[in-house]
Structures are given as C-alpha cells and as structure tokens.
C-alpha atoms as a PDB file:
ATOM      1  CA  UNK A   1       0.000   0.000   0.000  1.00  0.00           C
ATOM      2  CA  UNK A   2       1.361   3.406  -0.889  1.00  0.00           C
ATOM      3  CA  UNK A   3       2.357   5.952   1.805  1.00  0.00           C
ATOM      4  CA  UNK A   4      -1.170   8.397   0.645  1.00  0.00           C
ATOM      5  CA  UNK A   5      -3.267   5.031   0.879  1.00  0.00           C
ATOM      6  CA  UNK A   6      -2.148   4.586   4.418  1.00  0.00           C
ATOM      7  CA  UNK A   7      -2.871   8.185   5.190  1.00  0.00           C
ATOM      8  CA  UNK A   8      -6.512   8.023   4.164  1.00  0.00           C
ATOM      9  CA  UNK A   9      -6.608   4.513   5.640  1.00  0.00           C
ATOM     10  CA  UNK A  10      -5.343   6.349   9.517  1.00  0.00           C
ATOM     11  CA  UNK A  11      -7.807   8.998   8.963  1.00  0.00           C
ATOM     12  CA  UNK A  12     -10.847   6.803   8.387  1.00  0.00           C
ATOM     13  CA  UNK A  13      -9.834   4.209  11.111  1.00  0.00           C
ATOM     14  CA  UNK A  14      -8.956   7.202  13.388  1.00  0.00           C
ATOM     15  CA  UNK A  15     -12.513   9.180  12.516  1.00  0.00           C
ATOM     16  CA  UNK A  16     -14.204   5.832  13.252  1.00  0.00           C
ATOM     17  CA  UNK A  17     -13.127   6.821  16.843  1.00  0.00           C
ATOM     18  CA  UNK A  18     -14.742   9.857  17.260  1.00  0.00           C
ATOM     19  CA  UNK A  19     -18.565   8.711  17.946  1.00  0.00           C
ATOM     20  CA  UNK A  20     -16.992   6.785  21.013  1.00  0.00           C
ATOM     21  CA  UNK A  21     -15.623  10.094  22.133  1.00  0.00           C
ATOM     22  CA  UNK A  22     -18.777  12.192  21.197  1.00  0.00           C
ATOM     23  CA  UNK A  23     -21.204   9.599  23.142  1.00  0.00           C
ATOM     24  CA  UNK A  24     -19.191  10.283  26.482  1.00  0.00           C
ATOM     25  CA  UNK A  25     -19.153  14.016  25.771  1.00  0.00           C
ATOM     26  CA  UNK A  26     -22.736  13.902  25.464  1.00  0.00           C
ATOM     27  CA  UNK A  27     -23.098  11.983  28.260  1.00  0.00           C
ATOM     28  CA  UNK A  28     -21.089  14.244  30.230  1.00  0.00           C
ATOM     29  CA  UNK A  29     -22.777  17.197  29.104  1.00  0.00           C
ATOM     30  CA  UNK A  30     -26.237  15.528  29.312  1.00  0.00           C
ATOM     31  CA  UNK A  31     -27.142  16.292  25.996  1.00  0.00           C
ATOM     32  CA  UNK A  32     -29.499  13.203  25.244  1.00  0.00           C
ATOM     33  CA  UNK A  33     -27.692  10.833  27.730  1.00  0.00           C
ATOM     34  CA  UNK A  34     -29.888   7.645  26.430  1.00  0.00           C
ATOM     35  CA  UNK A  35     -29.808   8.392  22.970  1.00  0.00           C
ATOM     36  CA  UNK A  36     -26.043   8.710  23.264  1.00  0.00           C
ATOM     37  CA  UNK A  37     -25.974   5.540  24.909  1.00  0.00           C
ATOM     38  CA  UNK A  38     -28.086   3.817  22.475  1.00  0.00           C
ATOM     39  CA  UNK A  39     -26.547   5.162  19.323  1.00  0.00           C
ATOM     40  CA  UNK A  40     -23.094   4.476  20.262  1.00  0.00           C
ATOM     41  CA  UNK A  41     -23.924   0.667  21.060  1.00  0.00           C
ATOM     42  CA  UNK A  42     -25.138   0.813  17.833  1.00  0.00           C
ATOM     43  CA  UNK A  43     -21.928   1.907  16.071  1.00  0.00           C
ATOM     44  CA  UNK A  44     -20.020  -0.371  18.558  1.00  0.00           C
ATOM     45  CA  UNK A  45     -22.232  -2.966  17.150  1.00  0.00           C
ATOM     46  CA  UNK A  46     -21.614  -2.483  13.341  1.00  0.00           C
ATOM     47  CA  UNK A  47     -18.232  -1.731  13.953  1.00  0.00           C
ATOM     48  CA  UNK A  48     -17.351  -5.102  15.914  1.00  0.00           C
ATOM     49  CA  UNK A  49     -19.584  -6.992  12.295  1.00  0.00           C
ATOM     50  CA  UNK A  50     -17.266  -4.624  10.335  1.00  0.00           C
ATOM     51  CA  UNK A  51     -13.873  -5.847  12.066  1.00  0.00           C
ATOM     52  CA  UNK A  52     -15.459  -9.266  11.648  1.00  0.00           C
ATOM     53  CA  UNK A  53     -15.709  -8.675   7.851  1.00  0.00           C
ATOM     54  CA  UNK A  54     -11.825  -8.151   8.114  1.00  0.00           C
ATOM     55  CA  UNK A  55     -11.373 -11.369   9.316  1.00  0.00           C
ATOM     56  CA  UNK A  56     -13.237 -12.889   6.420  1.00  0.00           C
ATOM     57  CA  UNK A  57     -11.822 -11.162   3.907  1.00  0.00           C
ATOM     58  CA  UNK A  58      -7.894 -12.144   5.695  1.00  0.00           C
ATOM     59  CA  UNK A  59      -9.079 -15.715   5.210  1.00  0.00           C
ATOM     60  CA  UNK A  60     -10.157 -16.008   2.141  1.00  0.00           C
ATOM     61  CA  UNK A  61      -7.226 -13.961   1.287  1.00  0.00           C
ATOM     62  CA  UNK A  62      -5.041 -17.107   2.396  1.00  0.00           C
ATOM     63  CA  UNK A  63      -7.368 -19.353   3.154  1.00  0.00           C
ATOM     64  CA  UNK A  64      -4.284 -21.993   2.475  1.00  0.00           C
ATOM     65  CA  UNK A  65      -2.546 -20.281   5.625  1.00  0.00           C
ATOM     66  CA  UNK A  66      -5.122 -18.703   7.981  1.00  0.00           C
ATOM     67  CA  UNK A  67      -6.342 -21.034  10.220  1.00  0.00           C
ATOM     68  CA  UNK A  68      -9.697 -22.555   9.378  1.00  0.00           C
ATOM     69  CA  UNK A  69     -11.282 -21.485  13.084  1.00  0.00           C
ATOM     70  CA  UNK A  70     -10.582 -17.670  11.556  1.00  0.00           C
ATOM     71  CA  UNK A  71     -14.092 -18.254   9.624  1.00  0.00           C
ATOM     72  CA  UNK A  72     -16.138 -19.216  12.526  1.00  0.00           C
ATOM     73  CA  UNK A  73     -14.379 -17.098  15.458  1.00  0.00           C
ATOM     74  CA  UNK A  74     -15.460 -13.970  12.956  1.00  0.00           C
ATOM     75  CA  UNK A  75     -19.005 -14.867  13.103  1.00  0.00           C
ATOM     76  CA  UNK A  76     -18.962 -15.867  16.525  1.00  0.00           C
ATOM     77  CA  UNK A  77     -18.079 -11.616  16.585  1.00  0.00           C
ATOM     78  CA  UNK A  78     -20.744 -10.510  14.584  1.00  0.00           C
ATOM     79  CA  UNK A  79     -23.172 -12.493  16.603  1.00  0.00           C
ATOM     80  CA  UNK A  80     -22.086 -11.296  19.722  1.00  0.00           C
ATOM     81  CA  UNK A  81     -22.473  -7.762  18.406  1.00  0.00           C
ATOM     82  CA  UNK A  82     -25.269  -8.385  17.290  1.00  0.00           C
ATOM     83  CA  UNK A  83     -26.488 -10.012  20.732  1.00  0.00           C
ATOM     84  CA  UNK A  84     -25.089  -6.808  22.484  1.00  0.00           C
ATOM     85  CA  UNK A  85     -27.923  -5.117  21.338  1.00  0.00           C
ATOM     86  CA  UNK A  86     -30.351  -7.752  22.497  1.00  0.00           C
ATOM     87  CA  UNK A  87     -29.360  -7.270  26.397  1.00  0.00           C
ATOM     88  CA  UNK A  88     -31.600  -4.498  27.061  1.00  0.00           C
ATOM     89  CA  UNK A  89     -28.838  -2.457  29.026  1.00  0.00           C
ATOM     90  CA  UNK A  90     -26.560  -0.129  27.772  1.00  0.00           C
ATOM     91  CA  UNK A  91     -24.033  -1.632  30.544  1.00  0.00           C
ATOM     92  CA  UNK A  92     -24.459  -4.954  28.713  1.00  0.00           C
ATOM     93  CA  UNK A  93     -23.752  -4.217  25.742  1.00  0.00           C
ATOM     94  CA  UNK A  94     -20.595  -2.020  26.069  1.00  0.00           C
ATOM     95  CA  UNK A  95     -19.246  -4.707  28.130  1.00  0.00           C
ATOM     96  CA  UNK A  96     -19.659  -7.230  25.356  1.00  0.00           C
ATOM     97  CA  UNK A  97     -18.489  -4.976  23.071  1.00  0.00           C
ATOM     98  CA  UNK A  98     -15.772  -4.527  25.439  1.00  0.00           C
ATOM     99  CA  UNK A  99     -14.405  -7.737  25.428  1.00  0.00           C
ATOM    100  CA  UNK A 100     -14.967  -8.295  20.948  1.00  0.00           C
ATOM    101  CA  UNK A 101     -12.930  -5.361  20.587  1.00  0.00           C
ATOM    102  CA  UNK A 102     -10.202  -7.289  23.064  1.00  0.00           C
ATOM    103  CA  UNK A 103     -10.375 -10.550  21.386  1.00  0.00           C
ATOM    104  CA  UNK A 104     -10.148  -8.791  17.745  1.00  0.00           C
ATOM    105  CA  UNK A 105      -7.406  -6.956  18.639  1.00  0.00           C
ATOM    106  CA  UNK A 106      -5.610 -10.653  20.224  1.00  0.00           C
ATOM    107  CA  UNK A 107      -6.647 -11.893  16.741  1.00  0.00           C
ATOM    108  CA  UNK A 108      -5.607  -9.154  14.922  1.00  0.00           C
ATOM    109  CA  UNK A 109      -1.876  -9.780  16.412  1.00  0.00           C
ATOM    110  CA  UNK A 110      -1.987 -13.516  16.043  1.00  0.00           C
ATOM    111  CA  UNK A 111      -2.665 -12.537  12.124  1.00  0.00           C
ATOM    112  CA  UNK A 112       0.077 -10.065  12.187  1.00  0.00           C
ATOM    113  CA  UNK A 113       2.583 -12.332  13.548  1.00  0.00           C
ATOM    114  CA  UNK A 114       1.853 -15.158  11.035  1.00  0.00           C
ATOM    115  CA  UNK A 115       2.403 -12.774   8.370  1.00  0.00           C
ATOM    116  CA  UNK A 116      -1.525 -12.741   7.285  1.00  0.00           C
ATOM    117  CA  UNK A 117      -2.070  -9.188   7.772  1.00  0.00           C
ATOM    118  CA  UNK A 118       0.828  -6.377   7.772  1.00  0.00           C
ATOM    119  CA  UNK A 119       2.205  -4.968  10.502  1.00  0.00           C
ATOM    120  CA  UNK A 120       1.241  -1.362   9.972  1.00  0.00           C
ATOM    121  CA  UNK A 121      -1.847  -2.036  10.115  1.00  0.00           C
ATOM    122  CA  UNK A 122      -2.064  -4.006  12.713  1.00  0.00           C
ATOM    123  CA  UNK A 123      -0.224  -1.046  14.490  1.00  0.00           C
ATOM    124  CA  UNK A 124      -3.063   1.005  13.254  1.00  0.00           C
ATOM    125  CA  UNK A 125      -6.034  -1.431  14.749  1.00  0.00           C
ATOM    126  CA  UNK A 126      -4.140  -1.381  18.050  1.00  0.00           C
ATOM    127  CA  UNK A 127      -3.729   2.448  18.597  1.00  0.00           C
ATOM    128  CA  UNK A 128      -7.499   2.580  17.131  1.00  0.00           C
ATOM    129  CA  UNK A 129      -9.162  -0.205  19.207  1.00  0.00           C
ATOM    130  CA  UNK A 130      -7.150   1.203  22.073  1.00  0.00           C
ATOM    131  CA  UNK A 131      -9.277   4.362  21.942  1.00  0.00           C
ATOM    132  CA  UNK A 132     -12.007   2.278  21.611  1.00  0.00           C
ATOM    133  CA  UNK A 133     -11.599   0.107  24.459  1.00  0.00           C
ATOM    134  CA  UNK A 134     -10.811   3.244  26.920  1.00  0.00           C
ATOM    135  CA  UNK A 135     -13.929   5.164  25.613  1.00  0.00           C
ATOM    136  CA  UNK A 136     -15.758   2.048  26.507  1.00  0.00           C
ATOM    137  CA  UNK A 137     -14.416   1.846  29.785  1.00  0.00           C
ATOM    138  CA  UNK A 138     -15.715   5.479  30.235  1.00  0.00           C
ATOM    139  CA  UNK A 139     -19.008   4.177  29.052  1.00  0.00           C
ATOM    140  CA  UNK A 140     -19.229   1.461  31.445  1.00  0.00           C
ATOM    141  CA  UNK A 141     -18.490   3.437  34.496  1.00  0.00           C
ATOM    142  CA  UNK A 142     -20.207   6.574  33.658  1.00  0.00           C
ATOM    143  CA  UNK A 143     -23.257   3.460  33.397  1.00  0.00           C
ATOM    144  CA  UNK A 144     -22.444   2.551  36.862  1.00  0.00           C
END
C-alpha cells in the first residue's frame, strides 16, 4: 500500500473513533444521555460486524494459511455484536463490546505475527481499538 493510501486509511480508522468520544461528551454534558448511549452501542455494534468482515476477507485472502477457526471465530463476533444489542442495558452491551474489541485486537496480532495481515496495520487497529476500548471503559463506568 502506498504511503497516501495509508494516510486516508489512519484517517478513516482514526474518525471511526470519534462517535466513542462524542457519546461520552454527550453523556457528560447531558445532551441526550440515552440516545447517546443507544446510538453508540449501535456503532459499537456495526463496527465489531465490520472488524469481523476483516477477518473474512484475511481468510479467504489465504485461506491456504489462515487457520480454518478464523471463519467461525469472525461470526462468533458478529453475533455477539449483534447479541449486544439484544441485552436491554446499555451496561451490557458495552461490556460485550468490550471484550470483541479485546479478542479482535488478540486476533488481529496472532494474524500479524503469522504474516496474514501487515504490521502497519495491525499497528493502526491497536492504537485505534485502544481508543475504543478506553472510551468504553468510560461508558461502562459513567453506566455505573
């Protein structure tokens, strides 16, 4: 990938940060605290599917050397994102969400190491899911 495709690649991964960030600011500010709260576990939820869809494409990309689990742990992501939605708490489903964007990230590396995806981006993923995961955090205790 050329050095401008990674620079528009950073500032899309990077701007998919920012409704994490606006939720708690609304929060904080009490503009629409609920709404906040449900749209962002919304976007948390699509995301997680999205990240899943990354996974996908990385095996059929090599399905000879990506591990054949790589298929089904993917979906088993997009479910749970899907089932964050279903728990009827905002608390529930950031915590789910919580621990996807975790066990992407662990995948993620796995896939770096083995060569599968490169290491810039998953450089990128970690500073971005990083974010992620501490705007979360915020989310759950500002739940509590």
């Amino acid at each position: 990938m050329t050095g401008r495709n990674r620079l528009v690649a950073q500032a899309l991964t990077y701007s998919g940060t920012l409704p994490f960030m606006l939720a708690i600011a609304a929060i904080l500010v009490r503009w629409n605290p609920a709404g906040a709260q449900h749209d962002v576990a919304l976007y948390g939820a699509i995301i997680v599917s999205f990240l899943s869809g990354i996974q996908w494409g990385v095996f059929l990309q090599a399905d000879e050397k990506s591990p054949y689990n790589l298929f089904i742990i993917s979906n088993v992501f997009a479910l749970a994102a899907w089932a964050s939605l279903l728990m009827g708490s905002a608390l529930a489903s950031f915590s789910i969400q919580l621990a996807c964007f975790a066990l992407i990230l662990l995948l993620d590396y796995r896939l770096a190491r083995a060569g599968l995806i490169p290491r810039w981006f998953y450089d990128l993923r970690r500073n971005a899911t990083g974010v992620v995961i501490v705007c979360l955090n915020i989310l759950v205790l500002l739940r509590i």
